[in-house]
C-alpha atoms as a PDB file:
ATOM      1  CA  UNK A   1      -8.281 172.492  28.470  1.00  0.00           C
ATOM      2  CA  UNK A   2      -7.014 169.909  31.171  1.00  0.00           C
ATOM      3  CA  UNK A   3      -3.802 168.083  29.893  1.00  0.00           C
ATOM      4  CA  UNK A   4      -2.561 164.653  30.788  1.00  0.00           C
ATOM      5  CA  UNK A   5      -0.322 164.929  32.816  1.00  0.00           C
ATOM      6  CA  UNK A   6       0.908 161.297  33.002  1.00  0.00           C
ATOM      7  CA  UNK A   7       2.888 161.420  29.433  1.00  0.00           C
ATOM      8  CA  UNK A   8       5.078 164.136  27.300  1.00  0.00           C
ATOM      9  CA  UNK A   9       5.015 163.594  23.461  1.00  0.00           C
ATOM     10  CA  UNK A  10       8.008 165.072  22.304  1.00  0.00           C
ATOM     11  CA  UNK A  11       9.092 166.444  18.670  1.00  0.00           C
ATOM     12  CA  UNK A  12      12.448 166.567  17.576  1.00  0.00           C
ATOM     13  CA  UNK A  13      13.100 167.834  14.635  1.00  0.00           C
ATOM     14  CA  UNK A  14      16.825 165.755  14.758  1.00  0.00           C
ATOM     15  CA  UNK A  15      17.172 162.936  17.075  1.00  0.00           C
ATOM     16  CA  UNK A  16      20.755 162.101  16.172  1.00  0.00           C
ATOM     17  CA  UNK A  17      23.402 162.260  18.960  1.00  0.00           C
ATOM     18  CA  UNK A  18      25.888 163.365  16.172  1.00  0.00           C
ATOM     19  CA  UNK A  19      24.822 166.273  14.848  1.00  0.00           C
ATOM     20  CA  UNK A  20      24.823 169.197  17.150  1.00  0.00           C
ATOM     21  CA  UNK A  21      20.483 170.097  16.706  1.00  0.00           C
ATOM     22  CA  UNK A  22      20.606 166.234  18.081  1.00  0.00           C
ATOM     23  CA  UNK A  23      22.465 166.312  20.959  1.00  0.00           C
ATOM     24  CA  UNK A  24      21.399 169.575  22.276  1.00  0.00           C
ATOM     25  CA  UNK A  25      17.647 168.135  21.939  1.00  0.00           C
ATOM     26  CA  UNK A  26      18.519 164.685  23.477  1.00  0.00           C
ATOM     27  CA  UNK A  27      20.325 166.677  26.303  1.00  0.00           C
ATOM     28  CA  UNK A  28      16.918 169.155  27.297  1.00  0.00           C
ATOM     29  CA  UNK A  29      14.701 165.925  27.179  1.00  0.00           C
ATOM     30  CA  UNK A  30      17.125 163.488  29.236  1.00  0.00           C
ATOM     31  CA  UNK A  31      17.216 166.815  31.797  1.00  0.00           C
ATOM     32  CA  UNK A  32      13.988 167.891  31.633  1.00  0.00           C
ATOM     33  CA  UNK A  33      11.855 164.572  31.539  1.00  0.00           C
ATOM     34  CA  UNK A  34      11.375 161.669  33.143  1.00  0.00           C
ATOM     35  CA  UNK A  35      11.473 158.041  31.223  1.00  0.00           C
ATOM     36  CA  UNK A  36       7.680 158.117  30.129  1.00  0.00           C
ATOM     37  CA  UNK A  37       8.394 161.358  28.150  1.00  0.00           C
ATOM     38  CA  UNK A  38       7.504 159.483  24.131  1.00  0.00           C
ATOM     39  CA  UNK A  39      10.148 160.970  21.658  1.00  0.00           C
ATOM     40  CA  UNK A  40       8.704 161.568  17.826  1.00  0.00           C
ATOM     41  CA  UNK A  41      10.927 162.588  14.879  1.00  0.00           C
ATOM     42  CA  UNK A  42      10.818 161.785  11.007  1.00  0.00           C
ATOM     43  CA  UNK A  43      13.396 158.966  11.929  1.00  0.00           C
ATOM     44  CA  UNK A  44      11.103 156.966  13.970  1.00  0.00           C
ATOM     45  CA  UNK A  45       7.761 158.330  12.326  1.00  0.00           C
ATOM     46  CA  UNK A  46       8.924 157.540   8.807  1.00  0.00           C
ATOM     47  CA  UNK A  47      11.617 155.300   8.747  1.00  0.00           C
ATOM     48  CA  UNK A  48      10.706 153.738   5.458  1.00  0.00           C
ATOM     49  CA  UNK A  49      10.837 157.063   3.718  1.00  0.00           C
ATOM     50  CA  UNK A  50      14.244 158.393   5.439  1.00  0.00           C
ATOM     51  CA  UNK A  51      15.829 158.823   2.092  1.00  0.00           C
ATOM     52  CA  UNK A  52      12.572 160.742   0.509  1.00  0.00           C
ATOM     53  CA  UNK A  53      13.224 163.227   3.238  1.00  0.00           C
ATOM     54  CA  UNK A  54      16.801 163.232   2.898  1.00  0.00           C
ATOM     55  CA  UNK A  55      16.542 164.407  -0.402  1.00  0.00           C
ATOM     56  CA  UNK A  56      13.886 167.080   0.501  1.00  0.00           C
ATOM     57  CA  UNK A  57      16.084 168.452   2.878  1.00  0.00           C
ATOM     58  CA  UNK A  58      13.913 167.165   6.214  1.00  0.00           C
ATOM     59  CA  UNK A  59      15.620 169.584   8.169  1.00  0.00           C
ATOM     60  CA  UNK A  60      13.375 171.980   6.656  1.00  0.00           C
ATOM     61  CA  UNK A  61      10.502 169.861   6.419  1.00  0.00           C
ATOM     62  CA  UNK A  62      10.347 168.677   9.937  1.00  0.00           C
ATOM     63  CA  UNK A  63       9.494 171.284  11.902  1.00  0.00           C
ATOM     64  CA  UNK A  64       6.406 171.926  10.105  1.00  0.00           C
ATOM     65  CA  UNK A  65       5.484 168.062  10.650  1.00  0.00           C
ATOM     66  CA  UNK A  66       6.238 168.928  14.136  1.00  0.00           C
ATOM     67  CA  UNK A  67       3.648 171.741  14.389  1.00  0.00           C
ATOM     68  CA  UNK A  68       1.453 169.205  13.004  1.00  0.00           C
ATOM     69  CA  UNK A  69       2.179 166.693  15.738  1.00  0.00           C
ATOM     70  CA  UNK A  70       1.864 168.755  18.257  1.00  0.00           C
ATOM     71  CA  UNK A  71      -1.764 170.229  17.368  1.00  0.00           C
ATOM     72  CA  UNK A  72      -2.275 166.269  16.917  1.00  0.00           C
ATOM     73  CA  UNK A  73      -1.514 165.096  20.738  1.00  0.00           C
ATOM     74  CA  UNK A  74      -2.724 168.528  22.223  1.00  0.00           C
ATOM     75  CA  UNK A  75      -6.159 168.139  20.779  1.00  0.00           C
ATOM     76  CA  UNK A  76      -6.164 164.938  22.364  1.00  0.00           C
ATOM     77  CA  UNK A  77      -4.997 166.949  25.647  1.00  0.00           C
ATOM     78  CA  UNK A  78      -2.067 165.680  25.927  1.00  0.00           C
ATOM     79  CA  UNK A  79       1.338 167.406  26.826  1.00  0.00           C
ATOM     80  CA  UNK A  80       3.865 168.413  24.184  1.00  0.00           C
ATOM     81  CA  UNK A  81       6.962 169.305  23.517  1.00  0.00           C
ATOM     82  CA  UNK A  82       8.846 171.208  20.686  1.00  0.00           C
ATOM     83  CA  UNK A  83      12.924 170.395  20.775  1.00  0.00           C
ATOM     84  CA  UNK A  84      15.253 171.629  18.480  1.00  0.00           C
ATOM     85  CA  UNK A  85      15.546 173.370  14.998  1.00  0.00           C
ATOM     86  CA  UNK A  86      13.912 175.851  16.896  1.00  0.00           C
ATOM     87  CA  UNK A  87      16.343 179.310  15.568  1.00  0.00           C
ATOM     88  CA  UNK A  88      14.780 182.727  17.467  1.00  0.00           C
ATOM     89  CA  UNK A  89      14.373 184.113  13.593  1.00  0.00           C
ATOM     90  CA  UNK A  90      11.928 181.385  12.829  1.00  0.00           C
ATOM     91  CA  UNK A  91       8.685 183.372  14.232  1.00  0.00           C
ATOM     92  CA  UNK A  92       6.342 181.156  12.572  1.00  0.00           C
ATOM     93  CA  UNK A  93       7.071 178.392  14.874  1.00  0.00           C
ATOM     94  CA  UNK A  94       6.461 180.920  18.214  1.00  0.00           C
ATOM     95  CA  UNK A  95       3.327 181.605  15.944  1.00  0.00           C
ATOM     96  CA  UNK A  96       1.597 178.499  15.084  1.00  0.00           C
ATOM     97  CA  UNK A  97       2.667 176.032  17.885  1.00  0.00           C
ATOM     98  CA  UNK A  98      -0.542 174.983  20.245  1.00  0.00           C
ATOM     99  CA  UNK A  99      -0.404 176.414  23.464  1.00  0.00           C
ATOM    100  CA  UNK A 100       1.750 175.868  26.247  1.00  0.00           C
ATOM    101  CA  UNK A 101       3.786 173.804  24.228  1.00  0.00           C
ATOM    102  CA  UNK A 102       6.843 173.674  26.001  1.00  0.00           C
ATOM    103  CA  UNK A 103       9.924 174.879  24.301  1.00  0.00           C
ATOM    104  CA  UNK A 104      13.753 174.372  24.095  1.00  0.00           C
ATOM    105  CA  UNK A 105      16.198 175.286  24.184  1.00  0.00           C
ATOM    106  CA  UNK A 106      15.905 178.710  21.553  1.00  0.00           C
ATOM    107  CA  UNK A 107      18.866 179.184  19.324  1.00  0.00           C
ATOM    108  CA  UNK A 108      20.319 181.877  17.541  1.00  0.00           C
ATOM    109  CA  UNK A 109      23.402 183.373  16.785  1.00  0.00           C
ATOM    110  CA  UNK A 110      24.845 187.140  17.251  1.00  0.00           C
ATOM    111  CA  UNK A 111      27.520 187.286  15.312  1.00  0.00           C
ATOM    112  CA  UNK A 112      26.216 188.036  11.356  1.00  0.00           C
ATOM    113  CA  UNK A 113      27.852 191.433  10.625  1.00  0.00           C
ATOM    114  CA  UNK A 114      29.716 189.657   6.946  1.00  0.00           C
ATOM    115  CA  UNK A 115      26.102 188.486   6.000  1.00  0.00           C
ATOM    116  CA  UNK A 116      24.500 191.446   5.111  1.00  0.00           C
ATOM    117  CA  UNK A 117      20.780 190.002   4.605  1.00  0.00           C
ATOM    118  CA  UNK A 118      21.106 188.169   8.604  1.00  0.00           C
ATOM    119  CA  UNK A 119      22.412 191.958   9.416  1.00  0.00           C
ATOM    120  CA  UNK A 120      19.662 193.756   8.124  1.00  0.00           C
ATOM    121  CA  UNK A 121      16.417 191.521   8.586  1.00  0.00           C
ATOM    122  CA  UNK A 122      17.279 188.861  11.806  1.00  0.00           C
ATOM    123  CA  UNK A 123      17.297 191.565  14.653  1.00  0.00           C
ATOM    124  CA  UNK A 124      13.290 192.102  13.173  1.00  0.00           C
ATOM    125  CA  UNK A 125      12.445 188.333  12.685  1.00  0.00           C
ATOM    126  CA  UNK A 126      14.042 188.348  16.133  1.00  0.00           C
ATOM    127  CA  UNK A 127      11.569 190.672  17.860  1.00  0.00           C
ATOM    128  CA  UNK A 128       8.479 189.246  16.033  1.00  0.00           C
ATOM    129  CA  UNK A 129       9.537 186.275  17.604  1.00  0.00           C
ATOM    130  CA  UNK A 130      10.076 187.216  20.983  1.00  0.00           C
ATOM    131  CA  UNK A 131       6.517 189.185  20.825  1.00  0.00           C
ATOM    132  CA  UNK A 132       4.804 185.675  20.304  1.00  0.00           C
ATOM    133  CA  UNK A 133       7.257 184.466  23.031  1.00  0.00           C
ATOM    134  CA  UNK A 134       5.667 186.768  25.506  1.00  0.00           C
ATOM    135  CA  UNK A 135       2.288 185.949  24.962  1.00  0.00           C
ATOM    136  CA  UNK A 136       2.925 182.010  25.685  1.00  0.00           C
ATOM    137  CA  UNK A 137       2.570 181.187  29.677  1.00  0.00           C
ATOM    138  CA  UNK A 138       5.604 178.977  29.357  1.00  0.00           C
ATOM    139  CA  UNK A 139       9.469 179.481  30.351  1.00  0.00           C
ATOM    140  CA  UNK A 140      11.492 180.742  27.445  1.00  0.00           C
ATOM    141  CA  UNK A 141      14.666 178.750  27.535  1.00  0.00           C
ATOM    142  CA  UNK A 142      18.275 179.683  25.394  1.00  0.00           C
ATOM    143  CA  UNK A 143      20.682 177.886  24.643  1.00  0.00           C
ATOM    144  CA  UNK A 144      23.200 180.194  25.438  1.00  0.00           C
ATOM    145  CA  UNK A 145      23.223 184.342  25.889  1.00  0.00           C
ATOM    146  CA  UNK A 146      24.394 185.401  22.446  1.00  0.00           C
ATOM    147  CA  UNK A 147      20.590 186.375  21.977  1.00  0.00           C
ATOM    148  CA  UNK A 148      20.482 188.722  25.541  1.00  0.00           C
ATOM    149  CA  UNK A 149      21.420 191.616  23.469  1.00  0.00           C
ATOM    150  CA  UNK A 150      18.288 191.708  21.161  1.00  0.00           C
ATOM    151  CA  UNK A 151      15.610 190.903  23.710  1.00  0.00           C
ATOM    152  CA  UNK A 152      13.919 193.687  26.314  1.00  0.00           C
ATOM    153  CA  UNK A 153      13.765 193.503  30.074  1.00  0.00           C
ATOM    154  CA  UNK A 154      10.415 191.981  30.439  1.00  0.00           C
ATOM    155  CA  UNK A 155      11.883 188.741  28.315  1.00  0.00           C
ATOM    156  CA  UNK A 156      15.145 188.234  29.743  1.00  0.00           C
ATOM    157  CA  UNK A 157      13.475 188.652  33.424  1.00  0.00           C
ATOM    158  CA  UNK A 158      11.130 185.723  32.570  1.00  0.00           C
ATOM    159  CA  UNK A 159      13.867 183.534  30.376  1.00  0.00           C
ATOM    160  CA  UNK A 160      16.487 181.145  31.947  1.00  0.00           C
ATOM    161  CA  UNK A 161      20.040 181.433  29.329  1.00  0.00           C
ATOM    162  CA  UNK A 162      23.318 179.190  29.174  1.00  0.00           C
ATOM    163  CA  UNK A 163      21.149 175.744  29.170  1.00  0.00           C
ATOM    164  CA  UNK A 164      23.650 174.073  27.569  1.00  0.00           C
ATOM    165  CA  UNK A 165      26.958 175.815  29.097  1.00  0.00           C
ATOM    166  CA  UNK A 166      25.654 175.046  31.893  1.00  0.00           C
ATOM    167  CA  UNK A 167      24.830 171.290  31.574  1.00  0.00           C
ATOM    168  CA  UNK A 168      28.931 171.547  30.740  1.00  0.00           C
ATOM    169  CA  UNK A 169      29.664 173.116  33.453  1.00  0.00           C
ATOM    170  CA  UNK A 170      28.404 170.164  35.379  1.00  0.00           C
ATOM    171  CA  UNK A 171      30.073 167.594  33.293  1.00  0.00           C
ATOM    172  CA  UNK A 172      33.271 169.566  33.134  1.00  0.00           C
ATOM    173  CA  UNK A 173      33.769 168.537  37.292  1.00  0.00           C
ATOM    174  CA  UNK A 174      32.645 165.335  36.399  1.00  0.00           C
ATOM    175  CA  UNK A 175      35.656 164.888  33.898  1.00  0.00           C
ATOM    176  CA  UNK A 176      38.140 167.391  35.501  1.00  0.00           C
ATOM    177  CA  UNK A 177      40.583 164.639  37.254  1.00  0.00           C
ATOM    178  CA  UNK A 178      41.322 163.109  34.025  1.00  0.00           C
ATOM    179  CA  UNK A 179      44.903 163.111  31.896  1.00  0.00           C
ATOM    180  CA  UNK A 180      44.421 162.485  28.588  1.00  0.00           C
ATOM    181  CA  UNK A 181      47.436 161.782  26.232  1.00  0.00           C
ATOM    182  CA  UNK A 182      47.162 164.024  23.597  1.00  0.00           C
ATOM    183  CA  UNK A 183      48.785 163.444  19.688  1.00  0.00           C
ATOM    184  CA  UNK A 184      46.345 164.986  17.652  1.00  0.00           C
ATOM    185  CA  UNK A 185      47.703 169.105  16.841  1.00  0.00           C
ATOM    186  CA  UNK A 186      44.289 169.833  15.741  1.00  0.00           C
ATOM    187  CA  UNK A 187      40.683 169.242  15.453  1.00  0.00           C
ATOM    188  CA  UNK A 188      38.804 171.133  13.790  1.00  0.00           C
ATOM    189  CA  UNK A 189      34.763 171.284  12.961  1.00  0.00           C
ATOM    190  CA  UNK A 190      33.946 172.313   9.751  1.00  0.00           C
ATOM    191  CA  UNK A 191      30.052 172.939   8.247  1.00  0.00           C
ATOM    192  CA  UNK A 192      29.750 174.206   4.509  1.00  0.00           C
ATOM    193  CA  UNK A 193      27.050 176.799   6.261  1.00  0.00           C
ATOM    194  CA  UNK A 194      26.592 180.293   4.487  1.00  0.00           C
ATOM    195  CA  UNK A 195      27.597 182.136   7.950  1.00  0.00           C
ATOM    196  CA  UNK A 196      29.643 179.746   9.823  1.00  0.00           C
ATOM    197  CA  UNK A 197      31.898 179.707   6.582  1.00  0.00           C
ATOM    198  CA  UNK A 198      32.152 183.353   6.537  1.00  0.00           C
ATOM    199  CA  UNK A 199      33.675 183.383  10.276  1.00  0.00           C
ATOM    200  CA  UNK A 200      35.930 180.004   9.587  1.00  0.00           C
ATOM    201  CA  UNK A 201      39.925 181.358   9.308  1.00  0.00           C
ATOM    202  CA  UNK A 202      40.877 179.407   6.258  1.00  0.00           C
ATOM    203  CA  UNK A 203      44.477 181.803   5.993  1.00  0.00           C
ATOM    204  CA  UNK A 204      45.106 180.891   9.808  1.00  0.00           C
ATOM    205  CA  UNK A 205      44.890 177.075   9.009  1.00  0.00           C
ATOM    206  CA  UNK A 206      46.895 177.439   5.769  1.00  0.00           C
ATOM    207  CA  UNK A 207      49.841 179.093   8.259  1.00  0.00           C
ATOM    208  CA  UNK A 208      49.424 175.944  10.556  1.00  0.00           C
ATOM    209  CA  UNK A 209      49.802 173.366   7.997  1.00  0.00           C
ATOM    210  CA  UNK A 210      53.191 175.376   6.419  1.00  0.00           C
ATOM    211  CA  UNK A 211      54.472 175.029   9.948  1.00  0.00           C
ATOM    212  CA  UNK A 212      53.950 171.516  10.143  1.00  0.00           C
ATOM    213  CA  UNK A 213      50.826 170.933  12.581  1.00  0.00           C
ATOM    214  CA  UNK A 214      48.764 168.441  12.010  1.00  0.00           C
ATOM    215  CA  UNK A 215      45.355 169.543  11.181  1.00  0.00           C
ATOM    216  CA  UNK A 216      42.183 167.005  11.326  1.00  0.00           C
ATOM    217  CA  UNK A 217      38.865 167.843  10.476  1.00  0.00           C
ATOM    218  CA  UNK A 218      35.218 166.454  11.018  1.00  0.00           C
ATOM    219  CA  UNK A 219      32.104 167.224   9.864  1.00  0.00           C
ATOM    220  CA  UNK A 220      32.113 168.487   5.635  1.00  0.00           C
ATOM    221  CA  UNK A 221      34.588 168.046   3.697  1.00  0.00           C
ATOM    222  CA  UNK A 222      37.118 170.525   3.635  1.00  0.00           C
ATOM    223  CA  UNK A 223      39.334 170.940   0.092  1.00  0.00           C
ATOM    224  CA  UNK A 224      42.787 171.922   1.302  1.00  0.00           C
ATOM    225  CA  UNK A 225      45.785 169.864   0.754  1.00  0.00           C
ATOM    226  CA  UNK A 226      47.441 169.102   3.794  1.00  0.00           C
ATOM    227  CA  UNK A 227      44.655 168.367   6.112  1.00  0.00           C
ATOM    228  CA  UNK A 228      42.976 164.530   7.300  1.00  0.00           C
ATOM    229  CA  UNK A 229      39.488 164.628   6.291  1.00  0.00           C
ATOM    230  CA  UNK A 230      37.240 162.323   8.629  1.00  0.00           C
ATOM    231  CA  UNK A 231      34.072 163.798   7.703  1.00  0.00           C
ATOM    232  CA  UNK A 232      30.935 162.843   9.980  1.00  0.00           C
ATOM    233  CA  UNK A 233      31.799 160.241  12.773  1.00  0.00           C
ATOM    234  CA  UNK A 234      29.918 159.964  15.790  1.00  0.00           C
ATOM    235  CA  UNK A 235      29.765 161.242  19.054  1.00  0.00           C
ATOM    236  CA  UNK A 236      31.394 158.680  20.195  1.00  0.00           C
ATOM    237  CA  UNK A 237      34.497 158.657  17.968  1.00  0.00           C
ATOM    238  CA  UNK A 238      34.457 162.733  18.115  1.00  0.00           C
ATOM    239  CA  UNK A 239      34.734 162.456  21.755  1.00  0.00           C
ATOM    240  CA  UNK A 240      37.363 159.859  21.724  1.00  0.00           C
ATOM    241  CA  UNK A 241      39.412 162.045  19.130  1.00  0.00           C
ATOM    242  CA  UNK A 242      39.104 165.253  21.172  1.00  0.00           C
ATOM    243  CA  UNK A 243      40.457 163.442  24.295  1.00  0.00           C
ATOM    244  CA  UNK A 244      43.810 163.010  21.917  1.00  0.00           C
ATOM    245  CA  UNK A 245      43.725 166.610  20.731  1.00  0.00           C
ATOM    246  CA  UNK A 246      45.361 169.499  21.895  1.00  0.00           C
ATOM    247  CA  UNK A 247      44.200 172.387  20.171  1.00  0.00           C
ATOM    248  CA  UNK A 248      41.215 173.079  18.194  1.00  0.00           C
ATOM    249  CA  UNK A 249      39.758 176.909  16.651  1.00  0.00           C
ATOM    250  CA  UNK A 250      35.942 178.345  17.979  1.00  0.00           C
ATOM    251  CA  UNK A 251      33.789 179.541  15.306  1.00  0.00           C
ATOM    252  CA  UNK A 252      33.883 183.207  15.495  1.00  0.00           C
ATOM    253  CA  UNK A 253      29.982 183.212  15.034  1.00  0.00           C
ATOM    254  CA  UNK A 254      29.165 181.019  18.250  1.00  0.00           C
ATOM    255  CA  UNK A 255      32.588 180.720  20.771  1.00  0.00           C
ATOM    256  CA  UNK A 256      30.661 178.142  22.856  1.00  0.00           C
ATOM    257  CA  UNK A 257      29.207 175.696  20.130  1.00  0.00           C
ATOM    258  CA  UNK A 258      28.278 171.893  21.616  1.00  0.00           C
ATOM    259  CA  UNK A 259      31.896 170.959  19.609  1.00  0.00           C
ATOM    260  CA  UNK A 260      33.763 173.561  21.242  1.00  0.00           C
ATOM    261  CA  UNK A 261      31.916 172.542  24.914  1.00  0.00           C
ATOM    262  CA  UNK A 262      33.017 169.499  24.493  1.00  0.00           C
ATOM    263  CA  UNK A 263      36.497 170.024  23.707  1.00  0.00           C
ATOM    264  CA  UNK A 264      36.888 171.736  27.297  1.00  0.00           C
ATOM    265  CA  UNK A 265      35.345 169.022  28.676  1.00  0.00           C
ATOM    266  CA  UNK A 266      38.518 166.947  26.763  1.00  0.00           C
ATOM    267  CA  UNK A 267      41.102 169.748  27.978  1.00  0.00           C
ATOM    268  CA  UNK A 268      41.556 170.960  24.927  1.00  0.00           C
ATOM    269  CA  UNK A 269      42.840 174.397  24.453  1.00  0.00           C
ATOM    270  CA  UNK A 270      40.518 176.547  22.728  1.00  0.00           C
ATOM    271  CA  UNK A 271      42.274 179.024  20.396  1.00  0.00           C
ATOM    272  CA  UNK A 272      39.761 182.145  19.564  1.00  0.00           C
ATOM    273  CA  UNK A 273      40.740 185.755  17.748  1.00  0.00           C
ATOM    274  CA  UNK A 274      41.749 188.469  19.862  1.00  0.00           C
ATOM    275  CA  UNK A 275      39.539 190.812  19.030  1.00  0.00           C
ATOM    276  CA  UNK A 276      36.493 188.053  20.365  1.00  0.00           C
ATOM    277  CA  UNK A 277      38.201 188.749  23.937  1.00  0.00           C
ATOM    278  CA  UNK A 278      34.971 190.045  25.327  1.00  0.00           C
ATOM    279  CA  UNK A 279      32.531 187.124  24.302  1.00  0.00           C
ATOM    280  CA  UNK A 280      34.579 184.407  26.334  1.00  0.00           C
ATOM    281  CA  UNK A 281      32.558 184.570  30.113  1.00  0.00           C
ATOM    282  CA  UNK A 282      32.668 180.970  30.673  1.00  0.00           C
ATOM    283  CA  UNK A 283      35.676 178.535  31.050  1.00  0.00           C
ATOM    284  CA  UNK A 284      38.224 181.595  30.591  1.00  0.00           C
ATOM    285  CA  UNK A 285      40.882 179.454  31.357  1.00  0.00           C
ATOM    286  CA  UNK A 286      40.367 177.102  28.223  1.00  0.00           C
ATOM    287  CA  UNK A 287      40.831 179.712  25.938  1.00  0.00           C
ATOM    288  CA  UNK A 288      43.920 180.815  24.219  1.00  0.00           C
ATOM    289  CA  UNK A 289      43.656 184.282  22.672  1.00  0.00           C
ATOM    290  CA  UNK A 290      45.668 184.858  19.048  1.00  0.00           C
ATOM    291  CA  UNK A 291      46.148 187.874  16.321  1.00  0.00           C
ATOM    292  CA  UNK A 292      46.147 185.118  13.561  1.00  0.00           C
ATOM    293  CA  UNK A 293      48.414 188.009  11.591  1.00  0.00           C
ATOM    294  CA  UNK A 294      51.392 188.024  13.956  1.00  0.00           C
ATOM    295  CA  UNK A 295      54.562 185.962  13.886  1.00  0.00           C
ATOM    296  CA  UNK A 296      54.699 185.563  17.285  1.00  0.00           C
ATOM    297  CA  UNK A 297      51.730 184.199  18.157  1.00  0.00           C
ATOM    298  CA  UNK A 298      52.825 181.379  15.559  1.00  0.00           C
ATOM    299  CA  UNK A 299      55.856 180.933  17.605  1.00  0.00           C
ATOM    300  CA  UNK A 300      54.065 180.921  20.763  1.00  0.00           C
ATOM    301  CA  UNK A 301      51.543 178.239  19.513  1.00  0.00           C
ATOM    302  CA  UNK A 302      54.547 176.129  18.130  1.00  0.00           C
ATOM    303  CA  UNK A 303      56.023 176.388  22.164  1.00  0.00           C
ATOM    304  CA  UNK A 304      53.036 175.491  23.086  1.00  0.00           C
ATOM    305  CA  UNK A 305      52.416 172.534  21.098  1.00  0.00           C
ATOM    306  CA  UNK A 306      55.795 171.048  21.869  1.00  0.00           C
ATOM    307  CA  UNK A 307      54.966 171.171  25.777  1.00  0.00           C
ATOM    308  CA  UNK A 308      51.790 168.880  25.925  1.00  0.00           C
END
């Protein structure tokens, strides 16, 4: 089959440019496309029944509408494109998406040893996936390289990894001459998520709020007294409030998440466990290193604070 070249029709599952699905999807289009790329989500598809799909959940929904949409436009030879919600566990989408479809970025995280049903089944969903990978013509594209350790030689030699840190890495020269003035103690993102939970250090922010930081969080609500909830603001705002901030914690299960990217592009010190050490490869020098059980790193943090 001949395609059109002239026009991409695009699915994204989430076009927001607050959530983090949304901006990583509106970041690969913007890079990847030129202005007569046409960009499809339930938003703009069904805007009159937003709140139906609210309620279903559309994050689930939508990227089976999106398979649908793309057999739609490719039958009608036409190029497509599948964006985001697009997890390397989720083989069905590798499975029933037309071909050449172009993909991106793949997600996935690494870091699942507390949930014992990712630990046991995603390494298989994982190579079921990347089996259908191989057999598309296209580029495989990640996100990051937290998935490198579960793929074989053949895939990584024909995959392109870090999209995102390094569309960062850009922006953080862009922004690098910039002083910010910084009276925020802490911002923190926080997602009522099964796994990111698990990995969130909910003793370590107790500590900092019975030492007197100030702790501010965005995203869900979290239920501990002593900390300013803003829940979901966008980009915008987040940006603005990470310019004022000087510290802020990297969830153990992804160290470079689109918040956490962001904050270095803010200068904002990243604090991570010790015993993550090895997993920081990028930005080193953004990263403070803690043993959230020790005194002394509490005193070091408190020096810290009182010098920016």
């Amino acid at each position: 089959m001949i395609l059109n070249e002239k026009f991409v029709y695009c699915w994204l599952c989430d076009a927001s440019r607050s959530t983090g699905e949304g901006k990583l999807g509106n970041i690969f289009i913007n890079k990847k496309f030129n202005t007569q790329s046409r960009i499809y989500s339930v938003e703009n598809i069904y805007p009159k029944n937003k709140k139906f799909f609210n309620v279903l959940n559309y994050k689930y929904i939508s990227p089976f509408i999106g398979i649908f949409f793309c057999w739609f436009f490719y039958i009608k030879r036409q190029r497509v494109c599948y964006v985001n919600y697009l997890p390397l566990w989720n083989f069905f989408l590798f499975l029933l998406l037309p071909p050449r479809t172009i993909l991106g970025p793949i997600t996935g995280g690494a870091m699942f040893k507390k949930n014992k049903f990712r630990k046991i089944f995603f390494p298989y969903l994982y190579k079921i996936s990347e089996f259908f990978l191989n057999i598309r013509s296209t580029q495989i594209i990640f996100s990051t390289d937290l998935l490198k350790v579960f793929l074989n030689n053949k895939t990584i030699n024909r995959s392109k990894f870090k999209f995102i840190n390094d569309f960062y890495l850009k922006k953080k020269i862009l922004y690098n001459k910039i002083n910010y003035k910084k009276n925020i103690d802490f911002l923190i993102y926080f997602r009522k998520h099964k796994n990111k939970q698990l990995f969130f250090p909910i003793k370590f922010i107790k500590r900092l709020i019975s030492l007197g930081f100030k702790i501010h969080i965005v995203g869900d609500y979290l239920n501990l007294k002593g900390v300013i909830n803003h829940k979901f603001l966008s980009n915008k705002k987040v940006e603005d409030m990470l310019s004022k901030s000087k510290f802020t914690i990297a969830s153990g299960e992804n160290i470079y998440s689109l918040f956490v990217l962001e904050a270095i592009i803010k200068k904002v010190i990243i604090i991570v466990p010790k015993n993550h050490f090895n997993e920081v490869n990028n930005f080193s020098n953004n990263f403070l290193f803690l043993n959230f059980n020790q005194i002394h790193n509490f005193k070091e943090l408190i020096s810290l604070k009182n010098s920016l």
